[in-house]
PDB file of N, CA and C in Angstrom:
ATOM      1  N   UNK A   1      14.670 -25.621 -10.325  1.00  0.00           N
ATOM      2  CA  UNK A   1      13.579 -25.475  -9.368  1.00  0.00           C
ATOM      3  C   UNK A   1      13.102 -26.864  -8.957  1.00  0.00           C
ATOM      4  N   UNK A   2      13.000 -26.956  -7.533  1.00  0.00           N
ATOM      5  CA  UNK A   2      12.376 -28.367  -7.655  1.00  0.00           C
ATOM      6  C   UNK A   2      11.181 -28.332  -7.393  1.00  0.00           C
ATOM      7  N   UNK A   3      10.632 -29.777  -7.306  1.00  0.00           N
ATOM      8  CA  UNK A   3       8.913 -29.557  -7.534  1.00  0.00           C
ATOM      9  C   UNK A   3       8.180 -29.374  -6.507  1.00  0.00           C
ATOM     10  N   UNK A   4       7.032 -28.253  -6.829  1.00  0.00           N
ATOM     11  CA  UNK A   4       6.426 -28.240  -5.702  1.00  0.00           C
ATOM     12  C   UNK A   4       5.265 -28.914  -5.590  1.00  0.00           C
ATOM     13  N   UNK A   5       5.356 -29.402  -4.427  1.00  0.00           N
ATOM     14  CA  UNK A   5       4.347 -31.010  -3.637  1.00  0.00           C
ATOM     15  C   UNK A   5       2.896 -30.321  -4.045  1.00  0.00           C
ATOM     16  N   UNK A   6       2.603 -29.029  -4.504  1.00  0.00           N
ATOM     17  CA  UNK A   6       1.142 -28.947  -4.575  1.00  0.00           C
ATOM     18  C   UNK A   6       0.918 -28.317  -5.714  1.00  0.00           C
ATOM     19  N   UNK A   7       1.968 -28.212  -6.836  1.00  0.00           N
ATOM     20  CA  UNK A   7       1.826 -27.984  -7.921  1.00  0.00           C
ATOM     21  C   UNK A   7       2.113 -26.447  -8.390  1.00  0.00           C
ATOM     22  N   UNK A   8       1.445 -26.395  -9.411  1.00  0.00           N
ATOM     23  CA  UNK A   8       2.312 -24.910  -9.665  1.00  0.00           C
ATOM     24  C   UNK A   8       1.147 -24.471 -10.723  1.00  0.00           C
ATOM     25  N   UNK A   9      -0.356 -24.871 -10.828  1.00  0.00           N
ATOM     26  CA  UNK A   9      -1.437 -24.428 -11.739  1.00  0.00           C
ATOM     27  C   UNK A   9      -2.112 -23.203 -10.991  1.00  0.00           C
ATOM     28  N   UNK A  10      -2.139 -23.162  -9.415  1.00  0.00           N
ATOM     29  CA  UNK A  10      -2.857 -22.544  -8.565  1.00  0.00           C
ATOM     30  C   UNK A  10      -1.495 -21.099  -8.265  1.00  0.00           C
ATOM     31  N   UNK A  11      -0.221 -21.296  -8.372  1.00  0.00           N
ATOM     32  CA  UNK A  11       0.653 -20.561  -8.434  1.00  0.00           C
ATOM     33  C   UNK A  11       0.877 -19.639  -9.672  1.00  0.00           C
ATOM     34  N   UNK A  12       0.326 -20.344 -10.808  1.00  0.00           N
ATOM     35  CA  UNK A  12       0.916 -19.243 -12.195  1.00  0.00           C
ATOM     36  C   UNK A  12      -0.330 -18.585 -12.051  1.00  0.00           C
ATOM     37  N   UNK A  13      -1.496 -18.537 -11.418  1.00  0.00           N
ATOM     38  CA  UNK A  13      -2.711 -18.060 -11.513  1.00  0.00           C
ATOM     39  C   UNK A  13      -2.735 -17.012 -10.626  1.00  0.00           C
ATOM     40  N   UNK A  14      -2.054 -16.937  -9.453  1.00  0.00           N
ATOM     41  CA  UNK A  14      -2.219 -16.080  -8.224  1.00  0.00           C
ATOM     42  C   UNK A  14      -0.686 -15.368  -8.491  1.00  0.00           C
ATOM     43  N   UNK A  15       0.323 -15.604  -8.522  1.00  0.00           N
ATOM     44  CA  UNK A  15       1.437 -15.171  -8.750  1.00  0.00           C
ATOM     45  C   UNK A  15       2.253 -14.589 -10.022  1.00  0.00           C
ATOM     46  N   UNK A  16       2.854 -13.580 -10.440  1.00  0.00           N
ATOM     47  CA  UNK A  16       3.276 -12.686  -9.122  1.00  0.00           C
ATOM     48  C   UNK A  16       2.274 -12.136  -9.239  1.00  0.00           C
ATOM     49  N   UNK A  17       1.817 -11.265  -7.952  1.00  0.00           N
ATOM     50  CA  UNK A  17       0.583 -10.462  -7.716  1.00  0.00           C
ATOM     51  C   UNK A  17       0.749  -8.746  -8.789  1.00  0.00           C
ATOM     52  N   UNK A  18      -0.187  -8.711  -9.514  1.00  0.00           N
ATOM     53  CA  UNK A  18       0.034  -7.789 -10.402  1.00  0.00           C
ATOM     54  C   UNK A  18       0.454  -6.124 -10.048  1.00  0.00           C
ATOM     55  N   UNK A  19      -0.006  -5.898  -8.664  1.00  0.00           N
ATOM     56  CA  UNK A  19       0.110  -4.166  -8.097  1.00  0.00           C
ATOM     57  C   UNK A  19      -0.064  -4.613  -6.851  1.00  0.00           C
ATOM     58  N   UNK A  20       0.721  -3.999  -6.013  1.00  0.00           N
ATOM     59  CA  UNK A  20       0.702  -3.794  -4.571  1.00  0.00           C
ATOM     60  C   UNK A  20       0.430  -2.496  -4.361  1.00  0.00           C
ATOM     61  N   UNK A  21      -0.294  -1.987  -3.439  1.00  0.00           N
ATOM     62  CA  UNK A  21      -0.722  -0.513  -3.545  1.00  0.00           C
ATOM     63  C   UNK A  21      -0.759  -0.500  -1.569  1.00  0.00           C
ATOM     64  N   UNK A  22      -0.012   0.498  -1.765  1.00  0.00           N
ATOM     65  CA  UNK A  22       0.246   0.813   0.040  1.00  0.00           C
ATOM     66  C   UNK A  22       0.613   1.682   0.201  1.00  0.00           C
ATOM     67  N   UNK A  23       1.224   2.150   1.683  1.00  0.00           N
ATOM     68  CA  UNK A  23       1.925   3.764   1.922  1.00  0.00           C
ATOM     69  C   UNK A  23       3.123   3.368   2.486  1.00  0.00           C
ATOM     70  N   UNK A  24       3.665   4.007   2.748  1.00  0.00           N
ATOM     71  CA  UNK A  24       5.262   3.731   3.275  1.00  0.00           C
ATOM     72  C   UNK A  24       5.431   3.328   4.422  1.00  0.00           C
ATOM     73  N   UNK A  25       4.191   3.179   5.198  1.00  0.00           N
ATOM     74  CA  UNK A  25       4.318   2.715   6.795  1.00  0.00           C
ATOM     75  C   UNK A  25       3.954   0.714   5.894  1.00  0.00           C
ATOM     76  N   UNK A  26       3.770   0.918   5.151  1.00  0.00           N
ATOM     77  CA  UNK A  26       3.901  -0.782   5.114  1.00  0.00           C
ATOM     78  C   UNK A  26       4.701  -1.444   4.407  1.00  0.00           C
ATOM     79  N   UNK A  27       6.166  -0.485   3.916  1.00  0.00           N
ATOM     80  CA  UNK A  27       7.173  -0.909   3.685  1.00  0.00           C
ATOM     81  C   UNK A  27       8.122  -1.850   4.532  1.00  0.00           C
ATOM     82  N   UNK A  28       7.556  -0.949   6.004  1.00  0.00           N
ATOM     83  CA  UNK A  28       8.634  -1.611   6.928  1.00  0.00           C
ATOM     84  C   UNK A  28       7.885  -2.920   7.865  1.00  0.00           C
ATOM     85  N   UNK A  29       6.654  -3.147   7.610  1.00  0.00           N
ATOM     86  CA  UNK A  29       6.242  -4.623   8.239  1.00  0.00           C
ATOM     87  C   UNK A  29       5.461  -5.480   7.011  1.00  0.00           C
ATOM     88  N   UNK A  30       4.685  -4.941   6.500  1.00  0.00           N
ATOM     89  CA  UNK A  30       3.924  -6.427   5.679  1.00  0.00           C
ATOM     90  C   UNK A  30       4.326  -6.429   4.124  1.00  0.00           C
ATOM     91  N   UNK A  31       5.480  -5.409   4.039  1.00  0.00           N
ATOM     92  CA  UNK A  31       5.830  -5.650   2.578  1.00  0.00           C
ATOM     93  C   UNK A  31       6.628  -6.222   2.757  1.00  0.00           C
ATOM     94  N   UNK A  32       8.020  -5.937   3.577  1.00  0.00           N
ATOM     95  CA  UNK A  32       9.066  -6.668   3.930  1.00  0.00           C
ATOM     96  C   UNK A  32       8.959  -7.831   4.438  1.00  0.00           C
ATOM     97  N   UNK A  33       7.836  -8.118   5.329  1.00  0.00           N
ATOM     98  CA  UNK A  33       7.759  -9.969   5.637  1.00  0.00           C
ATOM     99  C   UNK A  33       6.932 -10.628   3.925  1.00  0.00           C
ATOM    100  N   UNK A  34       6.261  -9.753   3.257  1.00  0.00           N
ATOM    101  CA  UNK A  34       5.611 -10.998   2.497  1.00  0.00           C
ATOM    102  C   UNK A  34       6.900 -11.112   1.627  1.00  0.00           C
ATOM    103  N   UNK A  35       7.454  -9.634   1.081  1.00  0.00           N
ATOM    104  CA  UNK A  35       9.034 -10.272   0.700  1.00  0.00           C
ATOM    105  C   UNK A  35       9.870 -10.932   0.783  1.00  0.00           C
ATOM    106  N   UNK A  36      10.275 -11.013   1.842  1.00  0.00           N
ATOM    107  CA  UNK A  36      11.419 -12.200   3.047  1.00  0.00           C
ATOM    108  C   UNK A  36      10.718 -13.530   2.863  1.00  0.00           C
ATOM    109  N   UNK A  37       9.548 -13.711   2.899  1.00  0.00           N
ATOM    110  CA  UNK A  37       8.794 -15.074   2.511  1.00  0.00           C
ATOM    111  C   UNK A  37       8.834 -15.351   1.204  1.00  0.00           C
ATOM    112  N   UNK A  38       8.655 -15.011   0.441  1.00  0.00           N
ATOM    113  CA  UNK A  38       8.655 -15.327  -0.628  1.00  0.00           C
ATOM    114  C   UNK A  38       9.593 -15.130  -1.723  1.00  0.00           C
ATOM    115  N   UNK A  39      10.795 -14.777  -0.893  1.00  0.00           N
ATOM    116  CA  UNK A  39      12.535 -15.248  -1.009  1.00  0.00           C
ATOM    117  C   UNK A  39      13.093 -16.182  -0.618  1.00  0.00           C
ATOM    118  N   UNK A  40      12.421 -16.324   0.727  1.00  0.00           N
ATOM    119  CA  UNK A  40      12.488 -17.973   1.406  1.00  0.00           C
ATOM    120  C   UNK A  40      11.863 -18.951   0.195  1.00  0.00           C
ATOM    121  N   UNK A  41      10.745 -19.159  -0.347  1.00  0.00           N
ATOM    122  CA  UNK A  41      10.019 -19.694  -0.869  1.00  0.00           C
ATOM    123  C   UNK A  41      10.681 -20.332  -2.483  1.00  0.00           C
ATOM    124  N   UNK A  42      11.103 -18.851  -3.152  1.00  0.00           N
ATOM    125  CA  UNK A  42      11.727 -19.067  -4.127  1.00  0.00           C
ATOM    126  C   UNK A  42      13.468 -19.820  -4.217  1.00  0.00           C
ATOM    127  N   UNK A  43      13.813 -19.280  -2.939  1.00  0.00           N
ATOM    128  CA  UNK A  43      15.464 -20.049  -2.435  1.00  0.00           C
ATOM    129  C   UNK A  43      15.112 -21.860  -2.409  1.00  0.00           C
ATOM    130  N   UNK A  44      14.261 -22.266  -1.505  1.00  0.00           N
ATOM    131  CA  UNK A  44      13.952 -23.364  -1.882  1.00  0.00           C
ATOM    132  C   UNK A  44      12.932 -24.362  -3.306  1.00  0.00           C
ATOM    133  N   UNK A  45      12.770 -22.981  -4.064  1.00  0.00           N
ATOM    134  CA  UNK A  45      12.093 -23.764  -4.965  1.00  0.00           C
ATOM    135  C   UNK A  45      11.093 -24.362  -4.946  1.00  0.00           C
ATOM    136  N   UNK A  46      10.099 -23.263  -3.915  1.00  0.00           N
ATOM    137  CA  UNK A  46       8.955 -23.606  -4.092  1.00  0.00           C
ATOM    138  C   UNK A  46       7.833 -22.801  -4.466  1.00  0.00           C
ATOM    139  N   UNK A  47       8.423 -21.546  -5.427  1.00  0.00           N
ATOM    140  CA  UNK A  47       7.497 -20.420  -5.979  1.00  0.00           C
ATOM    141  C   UNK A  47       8.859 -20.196  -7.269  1.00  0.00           C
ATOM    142  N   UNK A  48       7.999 -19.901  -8.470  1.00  0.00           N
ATOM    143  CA  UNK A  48       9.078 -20.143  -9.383  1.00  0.00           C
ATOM    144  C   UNK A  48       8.727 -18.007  -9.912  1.00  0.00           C
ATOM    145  N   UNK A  49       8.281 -17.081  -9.277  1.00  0.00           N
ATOM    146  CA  UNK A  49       8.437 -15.775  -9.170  1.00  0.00           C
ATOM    147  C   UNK A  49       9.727 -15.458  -8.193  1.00  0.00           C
ATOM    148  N   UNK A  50      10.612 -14.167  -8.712  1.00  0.00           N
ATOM    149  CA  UNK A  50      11.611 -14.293  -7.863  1.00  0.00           C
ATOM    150  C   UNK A  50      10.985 -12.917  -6.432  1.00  0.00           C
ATOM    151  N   UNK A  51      10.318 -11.743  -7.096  1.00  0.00           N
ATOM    152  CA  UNK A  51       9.375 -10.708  -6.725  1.00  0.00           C
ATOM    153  C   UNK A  51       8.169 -11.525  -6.507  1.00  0.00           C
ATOM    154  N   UNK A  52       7.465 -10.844  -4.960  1.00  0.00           N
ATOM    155  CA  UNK A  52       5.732 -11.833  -5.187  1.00  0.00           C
ATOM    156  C   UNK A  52       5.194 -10.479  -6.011  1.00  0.00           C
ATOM    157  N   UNK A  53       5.687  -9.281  -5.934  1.00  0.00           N
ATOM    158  CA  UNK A  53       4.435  -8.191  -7.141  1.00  0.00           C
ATOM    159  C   UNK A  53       5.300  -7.656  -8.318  1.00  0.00           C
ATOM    160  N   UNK A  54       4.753  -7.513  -9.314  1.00  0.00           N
ATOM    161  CA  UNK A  54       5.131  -7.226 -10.845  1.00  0.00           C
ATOM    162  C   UNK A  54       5.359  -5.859 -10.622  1.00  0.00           C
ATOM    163  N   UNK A  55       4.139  -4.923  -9.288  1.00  0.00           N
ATOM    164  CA  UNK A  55       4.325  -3.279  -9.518  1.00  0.00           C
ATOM    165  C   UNK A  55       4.045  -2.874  -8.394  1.00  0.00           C
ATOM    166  N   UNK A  56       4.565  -1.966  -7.899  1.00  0.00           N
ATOM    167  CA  UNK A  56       4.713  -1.034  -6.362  1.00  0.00           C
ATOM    168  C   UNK A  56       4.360  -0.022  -6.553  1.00  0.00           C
ATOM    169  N   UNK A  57       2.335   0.549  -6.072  1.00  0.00           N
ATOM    170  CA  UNK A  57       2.433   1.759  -5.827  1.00  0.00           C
ATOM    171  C   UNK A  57       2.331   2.594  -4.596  1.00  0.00           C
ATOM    172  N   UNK A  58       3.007   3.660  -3.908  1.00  0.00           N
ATOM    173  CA  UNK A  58       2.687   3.923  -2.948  1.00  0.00           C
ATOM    174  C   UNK A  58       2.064   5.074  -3.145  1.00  0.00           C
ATOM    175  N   UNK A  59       0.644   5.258  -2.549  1.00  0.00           N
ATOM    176  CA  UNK A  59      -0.015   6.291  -2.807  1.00  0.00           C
ATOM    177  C   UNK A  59       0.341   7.914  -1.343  1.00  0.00           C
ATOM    178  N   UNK A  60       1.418   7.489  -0.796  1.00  0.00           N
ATOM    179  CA  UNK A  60       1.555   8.591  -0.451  1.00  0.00           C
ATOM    180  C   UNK A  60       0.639   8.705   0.766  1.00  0.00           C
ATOM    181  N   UNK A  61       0.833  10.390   1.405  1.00  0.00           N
ATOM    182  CA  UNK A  61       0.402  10.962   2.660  1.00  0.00           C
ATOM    183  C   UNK A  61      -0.052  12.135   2.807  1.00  0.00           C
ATOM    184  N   UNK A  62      -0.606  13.033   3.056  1.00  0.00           N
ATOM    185  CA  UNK A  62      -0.883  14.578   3.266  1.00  0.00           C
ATOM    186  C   UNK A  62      -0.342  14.696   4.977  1.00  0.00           C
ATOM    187  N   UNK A  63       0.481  15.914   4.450  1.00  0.00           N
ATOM    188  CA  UNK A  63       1.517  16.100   5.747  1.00  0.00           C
ATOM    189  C   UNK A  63       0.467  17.500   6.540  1.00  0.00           C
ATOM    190  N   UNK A  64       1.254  17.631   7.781  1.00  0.00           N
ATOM    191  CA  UNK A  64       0.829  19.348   7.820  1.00  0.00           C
ATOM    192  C   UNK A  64       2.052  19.843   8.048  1.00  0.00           C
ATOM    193  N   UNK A  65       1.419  21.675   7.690  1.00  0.00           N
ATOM    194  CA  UNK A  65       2.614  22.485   7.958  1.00  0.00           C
ATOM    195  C   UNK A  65       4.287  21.770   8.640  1.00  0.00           C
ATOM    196  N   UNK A  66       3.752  21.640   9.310  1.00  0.00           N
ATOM    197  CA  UNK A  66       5.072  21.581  10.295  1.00  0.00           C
ATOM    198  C   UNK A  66       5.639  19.939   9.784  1.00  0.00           C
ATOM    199  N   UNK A  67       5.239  19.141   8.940  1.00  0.00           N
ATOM    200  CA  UNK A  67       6.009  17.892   8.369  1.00  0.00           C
ATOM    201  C   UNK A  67       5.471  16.893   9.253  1.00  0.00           C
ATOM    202  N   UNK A  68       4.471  16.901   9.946  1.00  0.00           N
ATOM    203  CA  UNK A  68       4.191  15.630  10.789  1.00  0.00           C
ATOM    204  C   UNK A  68       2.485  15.211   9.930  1.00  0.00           C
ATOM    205  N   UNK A  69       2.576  13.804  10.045  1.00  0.00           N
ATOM    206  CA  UNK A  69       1.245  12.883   9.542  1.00  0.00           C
ATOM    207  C   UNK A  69      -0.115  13.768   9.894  1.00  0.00           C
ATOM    208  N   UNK A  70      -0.724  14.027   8.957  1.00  0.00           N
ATOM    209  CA  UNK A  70      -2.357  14.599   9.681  1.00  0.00           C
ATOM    210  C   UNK A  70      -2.954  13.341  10.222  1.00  0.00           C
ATOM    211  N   UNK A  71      -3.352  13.465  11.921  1.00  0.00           N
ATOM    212  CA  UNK A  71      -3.848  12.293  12.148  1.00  0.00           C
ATOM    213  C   UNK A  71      -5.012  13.032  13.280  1.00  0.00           C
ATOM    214  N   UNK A  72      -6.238  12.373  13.379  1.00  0.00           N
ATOM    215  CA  UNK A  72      -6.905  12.401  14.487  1.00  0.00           C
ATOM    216  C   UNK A  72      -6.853  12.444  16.015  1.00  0.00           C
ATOM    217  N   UNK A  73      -5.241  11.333  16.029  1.00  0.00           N
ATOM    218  CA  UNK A  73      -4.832  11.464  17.267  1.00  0.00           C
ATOM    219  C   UNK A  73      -4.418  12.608  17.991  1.00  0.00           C
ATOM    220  N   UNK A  74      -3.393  12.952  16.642  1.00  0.00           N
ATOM    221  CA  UNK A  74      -2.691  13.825  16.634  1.00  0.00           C
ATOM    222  C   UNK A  74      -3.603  15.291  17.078  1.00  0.00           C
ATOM    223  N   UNK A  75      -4.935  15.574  16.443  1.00  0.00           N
ATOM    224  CA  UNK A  75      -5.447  16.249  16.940  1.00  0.00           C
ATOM    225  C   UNK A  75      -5.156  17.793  15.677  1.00  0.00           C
ATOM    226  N   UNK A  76      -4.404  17.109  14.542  1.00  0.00           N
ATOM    227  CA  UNK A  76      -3.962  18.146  13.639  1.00  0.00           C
ATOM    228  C   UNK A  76      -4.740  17.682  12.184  1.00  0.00           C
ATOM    229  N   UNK A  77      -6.092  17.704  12.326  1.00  0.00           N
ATOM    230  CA  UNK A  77      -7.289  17.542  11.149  1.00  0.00           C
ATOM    231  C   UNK A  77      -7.829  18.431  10.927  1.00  0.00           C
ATOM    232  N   UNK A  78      -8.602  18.669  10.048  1.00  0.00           N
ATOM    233  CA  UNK A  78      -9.943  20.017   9.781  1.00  0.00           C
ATOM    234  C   UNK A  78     -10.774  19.049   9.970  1.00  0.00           C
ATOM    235  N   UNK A  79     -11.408  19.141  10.849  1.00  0.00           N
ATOM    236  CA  UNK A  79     -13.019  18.462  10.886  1.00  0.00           C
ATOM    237  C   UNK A  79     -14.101  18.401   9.494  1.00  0.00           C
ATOM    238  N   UNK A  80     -14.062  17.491   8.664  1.00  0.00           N
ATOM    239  CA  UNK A  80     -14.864  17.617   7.169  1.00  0.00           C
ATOM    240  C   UNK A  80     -16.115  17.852   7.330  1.00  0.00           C
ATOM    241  N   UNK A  81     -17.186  17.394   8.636  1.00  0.00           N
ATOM    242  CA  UNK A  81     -18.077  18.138   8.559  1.00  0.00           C
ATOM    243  C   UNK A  81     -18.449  19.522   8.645  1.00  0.00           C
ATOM    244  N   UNK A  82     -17.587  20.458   9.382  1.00  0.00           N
ATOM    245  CA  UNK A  82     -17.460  21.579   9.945  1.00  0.00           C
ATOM    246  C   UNK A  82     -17.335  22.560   8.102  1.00  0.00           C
ATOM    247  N   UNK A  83     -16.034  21.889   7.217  1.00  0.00           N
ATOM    248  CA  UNK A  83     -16.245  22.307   6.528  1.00  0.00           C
ATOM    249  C   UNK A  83     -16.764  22.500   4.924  1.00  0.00           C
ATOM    250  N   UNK A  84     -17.619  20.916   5.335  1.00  0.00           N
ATOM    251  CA  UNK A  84     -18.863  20.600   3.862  1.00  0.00           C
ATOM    252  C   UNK A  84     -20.066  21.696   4.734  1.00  0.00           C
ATOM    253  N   UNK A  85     -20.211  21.894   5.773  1.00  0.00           N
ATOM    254  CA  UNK A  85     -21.150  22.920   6.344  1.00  0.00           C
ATOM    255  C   UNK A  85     -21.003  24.395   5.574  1.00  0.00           C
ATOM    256  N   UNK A  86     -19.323  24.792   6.082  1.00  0.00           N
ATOM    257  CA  UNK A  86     -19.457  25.945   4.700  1.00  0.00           C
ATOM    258  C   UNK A  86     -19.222  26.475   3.303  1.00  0.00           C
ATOM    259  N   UNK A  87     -18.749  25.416   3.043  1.00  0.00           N
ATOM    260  CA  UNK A  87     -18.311  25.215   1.602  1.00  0.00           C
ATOM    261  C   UNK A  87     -19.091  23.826   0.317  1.00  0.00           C
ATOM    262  N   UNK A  88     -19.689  23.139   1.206  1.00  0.00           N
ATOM    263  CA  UNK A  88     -20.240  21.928   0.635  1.00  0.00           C
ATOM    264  C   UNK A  88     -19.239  20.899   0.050  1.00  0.00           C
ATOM    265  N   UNK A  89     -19.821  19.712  -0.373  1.00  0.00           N
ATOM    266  CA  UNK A  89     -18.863  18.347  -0.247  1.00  0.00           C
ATOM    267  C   UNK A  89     -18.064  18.640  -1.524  1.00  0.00           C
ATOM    268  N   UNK A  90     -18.472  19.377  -2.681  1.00  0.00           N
ATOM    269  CA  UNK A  90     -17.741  19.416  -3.585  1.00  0.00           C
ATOM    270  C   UNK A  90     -16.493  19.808  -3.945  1.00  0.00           C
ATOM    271  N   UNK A  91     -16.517  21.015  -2.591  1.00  0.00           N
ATOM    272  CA  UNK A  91     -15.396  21.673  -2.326  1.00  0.00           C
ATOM    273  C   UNK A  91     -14.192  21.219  -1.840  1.00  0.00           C
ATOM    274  N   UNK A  92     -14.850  20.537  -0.815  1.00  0.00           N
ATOM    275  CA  UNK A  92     -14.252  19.559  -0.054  1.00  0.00           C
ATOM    276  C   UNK A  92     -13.696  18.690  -0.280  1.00  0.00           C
ATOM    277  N   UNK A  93     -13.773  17.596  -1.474  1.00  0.00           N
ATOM    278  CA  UNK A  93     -13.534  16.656  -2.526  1.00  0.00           C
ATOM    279  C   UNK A  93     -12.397  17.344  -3.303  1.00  0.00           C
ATOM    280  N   UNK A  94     -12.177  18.451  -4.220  1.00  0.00           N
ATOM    281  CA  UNK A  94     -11.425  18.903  -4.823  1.00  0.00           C
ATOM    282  C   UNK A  94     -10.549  19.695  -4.004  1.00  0.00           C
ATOM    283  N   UNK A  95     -10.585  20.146  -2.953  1.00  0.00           N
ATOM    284  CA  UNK A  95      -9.187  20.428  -1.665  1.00  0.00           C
ATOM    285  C   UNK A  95      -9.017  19.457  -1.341  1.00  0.00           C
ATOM    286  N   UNK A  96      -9.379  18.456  -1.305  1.00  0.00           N
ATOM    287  CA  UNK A  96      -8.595  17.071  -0.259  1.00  0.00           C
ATOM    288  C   UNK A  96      -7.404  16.709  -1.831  1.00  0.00           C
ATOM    289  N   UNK A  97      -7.789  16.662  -2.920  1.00  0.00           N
ATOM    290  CA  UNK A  97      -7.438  16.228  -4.052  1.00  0.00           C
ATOM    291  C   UNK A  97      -6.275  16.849  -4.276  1.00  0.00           C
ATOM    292  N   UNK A  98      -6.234  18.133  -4.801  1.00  0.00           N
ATOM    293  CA  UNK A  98      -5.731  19.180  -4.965  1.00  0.00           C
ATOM    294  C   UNK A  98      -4.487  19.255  -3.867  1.00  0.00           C
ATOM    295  N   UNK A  99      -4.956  19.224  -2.677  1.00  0.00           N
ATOM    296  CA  UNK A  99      -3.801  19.345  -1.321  1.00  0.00           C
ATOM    297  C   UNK A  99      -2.401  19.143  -1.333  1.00  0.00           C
ATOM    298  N   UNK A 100      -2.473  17.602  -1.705  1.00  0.00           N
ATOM    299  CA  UNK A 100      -0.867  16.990  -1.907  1.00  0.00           C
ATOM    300  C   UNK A 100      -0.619  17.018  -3.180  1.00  0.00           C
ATOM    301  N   UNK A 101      -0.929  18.044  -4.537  1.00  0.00           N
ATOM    302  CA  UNK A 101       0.088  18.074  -5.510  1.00  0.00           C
ATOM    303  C   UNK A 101       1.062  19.200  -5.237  1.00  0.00           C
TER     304      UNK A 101
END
C-alpha cells in the first residue's frame, strides 16, 4: 500500500463503514458509485479497506397486488388518515408491520 498524503488515523476511524442500510433502488446508483470509488481508491493505495461497508442491509419494499411499488404517484396507496379514522393508529402501525411478512 502506498502512503497516503493525509494519513490513515482519520481513515481507520471512519472506515469500513459498519452497515449500509438501503433498498434496492440504491443498488444501482449510490451503492455502486461509492463502490467503484472506493475500488479506485484501494487500487491505488489510498484506502487500505478493500469493501467501504463491513454489512449490507436492504430493508426491502411493500408491493401491491399486481407486483408494482406502492407509490403516491402511482396513485396505488390507502390513504393512512382515512384509515387511523376507522381503525385508529394502532391498527395501522401493526398492518403496515405485519404487511410484508
Amino acid at each position: 500500500m502506498t502512503k497516503n498524503p493525509r494519513g490513515n488515523e482519520k481513515e481507520n476511524y471512519w472506515m469500513p463503514v459498519d452497515l449500509y442500510i438501503g433498498g434496492a433502488e440504491h443498488a444501482v446508483l449510490h451503492l455502486l458509485y461509492s463502490r467503484f470509488w472506493h475500488h479506485v481508491l484501494y487500487d491505488l493505495g489510498l484506502v487500505s479497506t478493500k469493501e467501504p461497508f463491513k454489512k449490507l442491509f436492504n430493508q426491502g419494499m411493500i408491493l401491491g397486488s399486481d407486483g408494482t411499488k406502492k407509490s403516491k404517484s402511482r396513485g396505488n396507496v390507502i390513504n393512512p388518515d382515512e384509515t387511523v379514522d376507522m381503525y385508529g393508529s394502532d391498527s395501522l402501525r401493526i398492518y403496515e408491520m405485519l404487511w410484508g411478512l
